[in-house]
N, C-alpha and C. Protein backbone atom coordinates (compact mmCIF):
# COMPACT_ATOMS: atom_id res chain seq x y z
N UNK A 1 0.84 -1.19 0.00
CA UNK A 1 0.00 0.00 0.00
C UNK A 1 0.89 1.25 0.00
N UNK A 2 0.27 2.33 -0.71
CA UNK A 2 1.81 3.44 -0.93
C UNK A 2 0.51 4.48 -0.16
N UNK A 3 0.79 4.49 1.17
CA UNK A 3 0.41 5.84 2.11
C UNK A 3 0.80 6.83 1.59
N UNK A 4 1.44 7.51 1.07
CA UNK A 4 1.81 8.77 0.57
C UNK A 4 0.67 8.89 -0.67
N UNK A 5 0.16 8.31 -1.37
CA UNK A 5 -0.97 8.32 -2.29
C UNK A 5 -2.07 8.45 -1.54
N UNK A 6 -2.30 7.61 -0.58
CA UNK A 6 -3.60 7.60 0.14
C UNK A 6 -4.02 8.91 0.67
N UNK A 7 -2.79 9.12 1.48
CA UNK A 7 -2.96 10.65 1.90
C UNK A 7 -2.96 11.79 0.88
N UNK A 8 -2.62 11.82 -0.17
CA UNK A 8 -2.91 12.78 -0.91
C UNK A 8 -4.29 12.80 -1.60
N UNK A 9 -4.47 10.77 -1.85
CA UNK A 9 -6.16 11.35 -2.19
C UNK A 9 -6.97 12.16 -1.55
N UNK A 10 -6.88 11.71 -0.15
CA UNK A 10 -7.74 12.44 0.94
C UNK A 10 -7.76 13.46 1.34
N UNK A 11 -6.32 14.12 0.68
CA UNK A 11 -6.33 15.65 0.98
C UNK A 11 -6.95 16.45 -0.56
N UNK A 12 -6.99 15.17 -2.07
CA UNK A 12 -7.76 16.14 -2.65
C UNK A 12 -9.23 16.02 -2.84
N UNK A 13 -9.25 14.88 -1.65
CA UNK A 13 -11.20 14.40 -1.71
C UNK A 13 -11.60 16.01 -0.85
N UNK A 14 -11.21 16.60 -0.16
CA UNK A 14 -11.02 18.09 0.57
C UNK A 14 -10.73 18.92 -0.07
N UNK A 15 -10.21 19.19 -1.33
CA UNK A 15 -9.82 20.70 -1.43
C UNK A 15 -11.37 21.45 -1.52
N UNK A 16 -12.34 20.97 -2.03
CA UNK A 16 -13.44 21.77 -2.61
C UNK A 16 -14.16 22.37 -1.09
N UNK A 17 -14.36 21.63 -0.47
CA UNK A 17 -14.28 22.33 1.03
C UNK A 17 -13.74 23.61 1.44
N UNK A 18 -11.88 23.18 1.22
CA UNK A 18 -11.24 24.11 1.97
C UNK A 18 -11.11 25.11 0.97
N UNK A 19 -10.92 24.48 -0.07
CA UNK A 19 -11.00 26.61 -1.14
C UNK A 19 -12.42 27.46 -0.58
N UNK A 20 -13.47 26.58 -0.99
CA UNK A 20 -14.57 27.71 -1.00
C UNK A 20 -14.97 28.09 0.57
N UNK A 21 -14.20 27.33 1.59
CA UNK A 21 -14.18 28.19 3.39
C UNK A 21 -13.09 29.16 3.02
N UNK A 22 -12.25 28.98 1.70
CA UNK A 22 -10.98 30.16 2.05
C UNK A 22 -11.45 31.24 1.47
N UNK A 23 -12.68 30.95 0.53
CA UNK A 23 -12.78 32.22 -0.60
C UNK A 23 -14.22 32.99 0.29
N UNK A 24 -14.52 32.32 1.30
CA UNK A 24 -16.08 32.69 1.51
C UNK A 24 -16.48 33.97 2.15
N UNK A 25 -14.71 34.89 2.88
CA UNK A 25 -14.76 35.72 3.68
C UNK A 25 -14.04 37.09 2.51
N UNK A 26 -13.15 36.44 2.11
CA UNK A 26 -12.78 37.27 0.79
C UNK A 26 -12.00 36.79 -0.38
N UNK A 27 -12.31 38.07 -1.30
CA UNK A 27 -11.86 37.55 -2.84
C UNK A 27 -10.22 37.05 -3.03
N UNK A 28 -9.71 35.98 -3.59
CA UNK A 28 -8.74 35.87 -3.65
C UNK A 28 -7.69 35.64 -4.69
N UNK A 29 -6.69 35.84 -4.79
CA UNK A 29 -5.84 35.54 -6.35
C UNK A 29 -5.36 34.16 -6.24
N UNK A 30 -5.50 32.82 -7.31
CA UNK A 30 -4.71 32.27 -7.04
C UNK A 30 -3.77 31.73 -6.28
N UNK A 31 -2.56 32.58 -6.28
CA UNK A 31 -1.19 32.26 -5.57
C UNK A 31 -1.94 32.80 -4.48
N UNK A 32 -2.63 33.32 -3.92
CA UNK A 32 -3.11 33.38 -2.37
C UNK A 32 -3.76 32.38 -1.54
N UNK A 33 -4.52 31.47 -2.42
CA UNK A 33 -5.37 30.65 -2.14
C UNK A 33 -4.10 29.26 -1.90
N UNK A 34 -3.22 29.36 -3.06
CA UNK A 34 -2.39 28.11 -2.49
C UNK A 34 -1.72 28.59 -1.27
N UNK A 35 -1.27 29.84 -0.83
CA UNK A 35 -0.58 29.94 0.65
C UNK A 35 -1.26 29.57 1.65
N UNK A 36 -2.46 30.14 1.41
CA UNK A 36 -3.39 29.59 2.38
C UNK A 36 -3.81 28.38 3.09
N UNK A 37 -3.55 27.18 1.34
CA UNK A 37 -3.69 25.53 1.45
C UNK A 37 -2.43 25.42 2.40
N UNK A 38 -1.29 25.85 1.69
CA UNK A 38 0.15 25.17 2.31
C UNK A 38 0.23 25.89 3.82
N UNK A 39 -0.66 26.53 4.05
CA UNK A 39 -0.05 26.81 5.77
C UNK A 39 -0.62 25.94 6.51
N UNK A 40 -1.99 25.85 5.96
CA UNK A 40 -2.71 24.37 6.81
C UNK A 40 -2.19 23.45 6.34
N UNK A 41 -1.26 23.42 5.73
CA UNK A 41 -0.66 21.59 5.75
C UNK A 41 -1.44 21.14 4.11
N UNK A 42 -2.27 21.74 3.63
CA UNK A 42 -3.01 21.39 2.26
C UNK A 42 -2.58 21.21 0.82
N UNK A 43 -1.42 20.82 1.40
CA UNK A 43 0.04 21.31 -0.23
C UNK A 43 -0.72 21.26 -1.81
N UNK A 44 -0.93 22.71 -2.21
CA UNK A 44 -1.51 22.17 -3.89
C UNK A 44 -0.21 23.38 -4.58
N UNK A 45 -0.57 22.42 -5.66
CA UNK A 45 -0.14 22.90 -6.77
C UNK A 45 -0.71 23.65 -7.89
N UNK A 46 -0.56 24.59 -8.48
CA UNK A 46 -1.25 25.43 -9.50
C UNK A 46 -2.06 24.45 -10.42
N UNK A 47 -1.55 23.38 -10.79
CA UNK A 47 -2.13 22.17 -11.64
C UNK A 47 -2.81 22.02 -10.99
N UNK A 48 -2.72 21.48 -9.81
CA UNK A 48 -4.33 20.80 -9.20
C UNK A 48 -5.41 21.77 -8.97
N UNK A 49 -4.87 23.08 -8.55
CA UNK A 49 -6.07 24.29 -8.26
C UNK A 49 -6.65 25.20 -9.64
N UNK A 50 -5.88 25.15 -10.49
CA UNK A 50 -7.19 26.02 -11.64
C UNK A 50 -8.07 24.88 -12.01
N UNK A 51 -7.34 23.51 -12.05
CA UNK A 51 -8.53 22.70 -12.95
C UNK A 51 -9.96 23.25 -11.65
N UNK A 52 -9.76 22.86 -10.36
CA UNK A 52 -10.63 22.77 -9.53
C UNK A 52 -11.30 24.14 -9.34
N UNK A 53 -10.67 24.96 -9.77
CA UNK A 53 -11.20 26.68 -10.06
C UNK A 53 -12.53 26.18 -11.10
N UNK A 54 -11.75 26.46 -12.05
CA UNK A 54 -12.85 25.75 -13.31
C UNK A 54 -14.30 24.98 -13.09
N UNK A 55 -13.95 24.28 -12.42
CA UNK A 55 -15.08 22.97 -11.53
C UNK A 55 -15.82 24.00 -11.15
N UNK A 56 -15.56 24.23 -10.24
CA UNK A 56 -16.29 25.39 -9.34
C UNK A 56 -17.03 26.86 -9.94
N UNK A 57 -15.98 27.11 -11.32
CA UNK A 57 -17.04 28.44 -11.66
C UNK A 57 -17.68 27.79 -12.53
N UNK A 58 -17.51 26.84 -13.46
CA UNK A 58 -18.87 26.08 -14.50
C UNK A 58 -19.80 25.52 -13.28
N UNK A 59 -19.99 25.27 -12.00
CA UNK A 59 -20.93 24.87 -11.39
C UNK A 59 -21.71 26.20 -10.93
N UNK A 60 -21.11 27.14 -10.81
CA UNK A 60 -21.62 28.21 -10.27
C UNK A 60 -21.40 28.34 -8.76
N UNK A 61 -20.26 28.18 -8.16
CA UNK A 61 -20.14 28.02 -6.79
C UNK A 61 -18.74 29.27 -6.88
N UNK A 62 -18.66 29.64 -7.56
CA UNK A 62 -17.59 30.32 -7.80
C UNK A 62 -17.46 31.23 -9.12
N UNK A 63 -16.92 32.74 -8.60
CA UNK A 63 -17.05 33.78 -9.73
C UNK A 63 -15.66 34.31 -9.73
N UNK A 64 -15.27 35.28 -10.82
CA UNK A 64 -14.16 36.30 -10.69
C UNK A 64 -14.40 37.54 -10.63
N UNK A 65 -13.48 38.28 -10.34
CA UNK A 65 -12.99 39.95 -11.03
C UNK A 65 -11.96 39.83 -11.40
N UNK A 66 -12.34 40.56 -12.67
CA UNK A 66 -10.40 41.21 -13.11
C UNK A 66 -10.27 42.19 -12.11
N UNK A 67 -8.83 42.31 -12.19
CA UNK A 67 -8.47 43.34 -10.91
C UNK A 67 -6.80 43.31 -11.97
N UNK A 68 -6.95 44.56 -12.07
CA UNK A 68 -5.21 45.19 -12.63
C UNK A 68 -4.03 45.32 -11.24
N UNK A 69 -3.25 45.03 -12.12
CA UNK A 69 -1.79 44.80 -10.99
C UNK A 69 -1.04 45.25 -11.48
N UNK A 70 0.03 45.79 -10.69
CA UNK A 70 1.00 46.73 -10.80
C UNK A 70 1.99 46.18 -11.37
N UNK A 71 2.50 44.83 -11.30
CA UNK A 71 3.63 44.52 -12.07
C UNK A 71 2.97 43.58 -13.21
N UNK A 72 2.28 43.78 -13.86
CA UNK A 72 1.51 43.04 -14.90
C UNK A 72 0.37 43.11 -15.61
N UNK A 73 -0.10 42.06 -16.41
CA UNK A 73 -1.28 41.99 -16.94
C UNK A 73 -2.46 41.82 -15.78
N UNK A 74 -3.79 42.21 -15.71
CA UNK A 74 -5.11 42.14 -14.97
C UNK A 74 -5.10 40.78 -14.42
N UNK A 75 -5.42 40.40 -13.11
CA UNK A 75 -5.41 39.12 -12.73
C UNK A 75 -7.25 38.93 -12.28
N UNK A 76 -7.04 37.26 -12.36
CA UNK A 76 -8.60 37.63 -11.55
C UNK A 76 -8.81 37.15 -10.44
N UNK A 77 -9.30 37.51 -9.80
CA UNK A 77 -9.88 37.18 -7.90
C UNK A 77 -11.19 36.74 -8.08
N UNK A 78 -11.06 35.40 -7.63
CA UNK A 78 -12.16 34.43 -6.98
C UNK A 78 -13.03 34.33 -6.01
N UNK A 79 -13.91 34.95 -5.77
CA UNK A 79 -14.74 34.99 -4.77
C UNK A 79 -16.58 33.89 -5.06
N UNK A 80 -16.80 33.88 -3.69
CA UNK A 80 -17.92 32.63 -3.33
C UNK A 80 -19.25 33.11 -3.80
N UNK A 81 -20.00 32.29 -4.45
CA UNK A 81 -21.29 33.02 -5.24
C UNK A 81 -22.45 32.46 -3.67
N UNK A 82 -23.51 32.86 -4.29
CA UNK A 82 -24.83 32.46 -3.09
C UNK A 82 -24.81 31.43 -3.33
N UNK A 83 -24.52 30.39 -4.88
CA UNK A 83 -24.44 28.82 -4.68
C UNK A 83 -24.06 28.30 -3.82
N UNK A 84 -22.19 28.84 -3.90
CA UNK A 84 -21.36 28.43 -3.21
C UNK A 84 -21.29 28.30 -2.12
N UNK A 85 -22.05 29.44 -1.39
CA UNK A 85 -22.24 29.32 0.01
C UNK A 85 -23.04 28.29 0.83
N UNK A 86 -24.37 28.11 -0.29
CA UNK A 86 -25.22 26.98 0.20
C UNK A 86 -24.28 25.66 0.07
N UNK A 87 -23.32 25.26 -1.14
CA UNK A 87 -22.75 24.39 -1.37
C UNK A 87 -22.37 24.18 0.08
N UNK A 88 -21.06 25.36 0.45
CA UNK A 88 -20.09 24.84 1.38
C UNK A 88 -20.85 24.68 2.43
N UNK A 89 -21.85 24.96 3.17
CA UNK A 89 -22.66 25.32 4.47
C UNK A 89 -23.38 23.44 4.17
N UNK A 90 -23.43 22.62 3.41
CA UNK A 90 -23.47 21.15 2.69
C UNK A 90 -22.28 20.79 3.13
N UNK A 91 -21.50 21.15 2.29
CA UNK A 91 -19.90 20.44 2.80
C UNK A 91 -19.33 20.45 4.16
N UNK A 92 -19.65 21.43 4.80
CA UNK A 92 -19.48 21.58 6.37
C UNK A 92 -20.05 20.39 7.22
N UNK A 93 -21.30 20.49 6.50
CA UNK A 93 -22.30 19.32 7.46
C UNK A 93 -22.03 17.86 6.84
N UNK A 94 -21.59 17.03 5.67
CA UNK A 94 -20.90 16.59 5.30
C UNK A 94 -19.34 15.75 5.89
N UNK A 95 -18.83 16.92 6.18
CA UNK A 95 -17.19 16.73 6.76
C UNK A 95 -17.86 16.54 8.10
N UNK A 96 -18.48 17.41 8.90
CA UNK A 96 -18.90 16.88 10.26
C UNK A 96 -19.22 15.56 10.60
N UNK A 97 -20.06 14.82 9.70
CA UNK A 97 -20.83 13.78 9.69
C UNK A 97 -19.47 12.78 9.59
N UNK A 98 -18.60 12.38 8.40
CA UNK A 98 -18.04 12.46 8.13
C UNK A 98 -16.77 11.81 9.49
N UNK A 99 -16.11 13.24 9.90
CA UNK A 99 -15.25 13.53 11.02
C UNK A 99 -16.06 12.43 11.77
N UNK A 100 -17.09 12.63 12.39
CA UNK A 100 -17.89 11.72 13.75
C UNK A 100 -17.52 10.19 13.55
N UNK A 101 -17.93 9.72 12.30
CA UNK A 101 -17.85 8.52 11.65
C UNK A 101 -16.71 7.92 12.07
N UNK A 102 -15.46 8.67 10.87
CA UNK A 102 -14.53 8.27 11.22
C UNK A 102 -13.91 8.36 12.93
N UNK A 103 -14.17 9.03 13.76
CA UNK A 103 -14.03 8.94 14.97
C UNK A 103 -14.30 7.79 15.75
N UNK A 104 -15.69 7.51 15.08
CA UNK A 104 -16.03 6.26 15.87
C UNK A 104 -15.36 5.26 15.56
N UNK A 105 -15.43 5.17 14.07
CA UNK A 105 -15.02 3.86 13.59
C UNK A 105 -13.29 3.46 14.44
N UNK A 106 -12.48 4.91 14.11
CA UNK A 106 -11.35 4.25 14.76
C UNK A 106 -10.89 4.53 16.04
N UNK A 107 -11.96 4.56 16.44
CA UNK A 107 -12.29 5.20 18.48
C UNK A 107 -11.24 6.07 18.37
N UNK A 108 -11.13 7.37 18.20
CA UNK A 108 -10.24 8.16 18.45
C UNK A 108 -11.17 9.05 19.58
C-alpha cells in the first residue's frame, strides 16, 4: 500500500471544502489561495487548483474579477457566489458527519 498516495487522495477528496471556506470571507488571487492551502498543511499545486477553479465556476459556486496589478497583466480574484455558500454550508455538514464517523469507527 503506498500511504503517501492515500494521503494525498484524501487531501484532494477536501480541497473543494477548503478553497470555497478560504474564498467565503474574501476575494482571492490564485497564488493566495495556495498559501493559504500550504499553511494548513493542504500542499496544492497550481495544476491541481485552476482545474478545480474551473469545476467550481462552470458549477456556479464560484465567480471572478479582473483586478489590474501593478507589475503586470489584470489578474482575476475568486470569490464565493450564493451557490457556493449553500454548497459549502453542505460540505461543512458533510465533513462533520463524516469527522464523527470516522471517529467512531477508529475510536479516536
Amino acid at each position: 500500500m503506498n500511504l503517501d498516495n492515500t494521503k494525498a487522495q484524501m487531501r484532494k477528496g477536501l480541497l473543494e471544502l477548503c478553497v470555497l471556506s478560504i474564498l467565503e470571507s474574501k476575494e482571492l488571487y490564485p497564488s493566495d489561495v495556495i498559501t493559504k492551502l500550504k499553511a494548513s498543511k493542504m500542499i496544492v499545486v497550481e495544476g491541481t487548483l485552476y482545474p478545480l477553479l474551473n469545476r467550481l465556476l462552470k458549477a456556479d459556486l464560484l465567480n471572478y474579477n479582473w483586478q489590474e496589478s501593478k507589475t503586470g497583466p489584470p489578474r482575476k480574484y475568486y470569490h464565493i457566489t450564493d451557490n457556493g455558500r449553500s454548497a459549502l454550508k453542505e460540505l461543512k455538514s458533510s465533513w462533520k458527519d463524516l469527522e464523527n464517523a470516522v471517529n467512531k469507527a477508529t475510536k479516536l
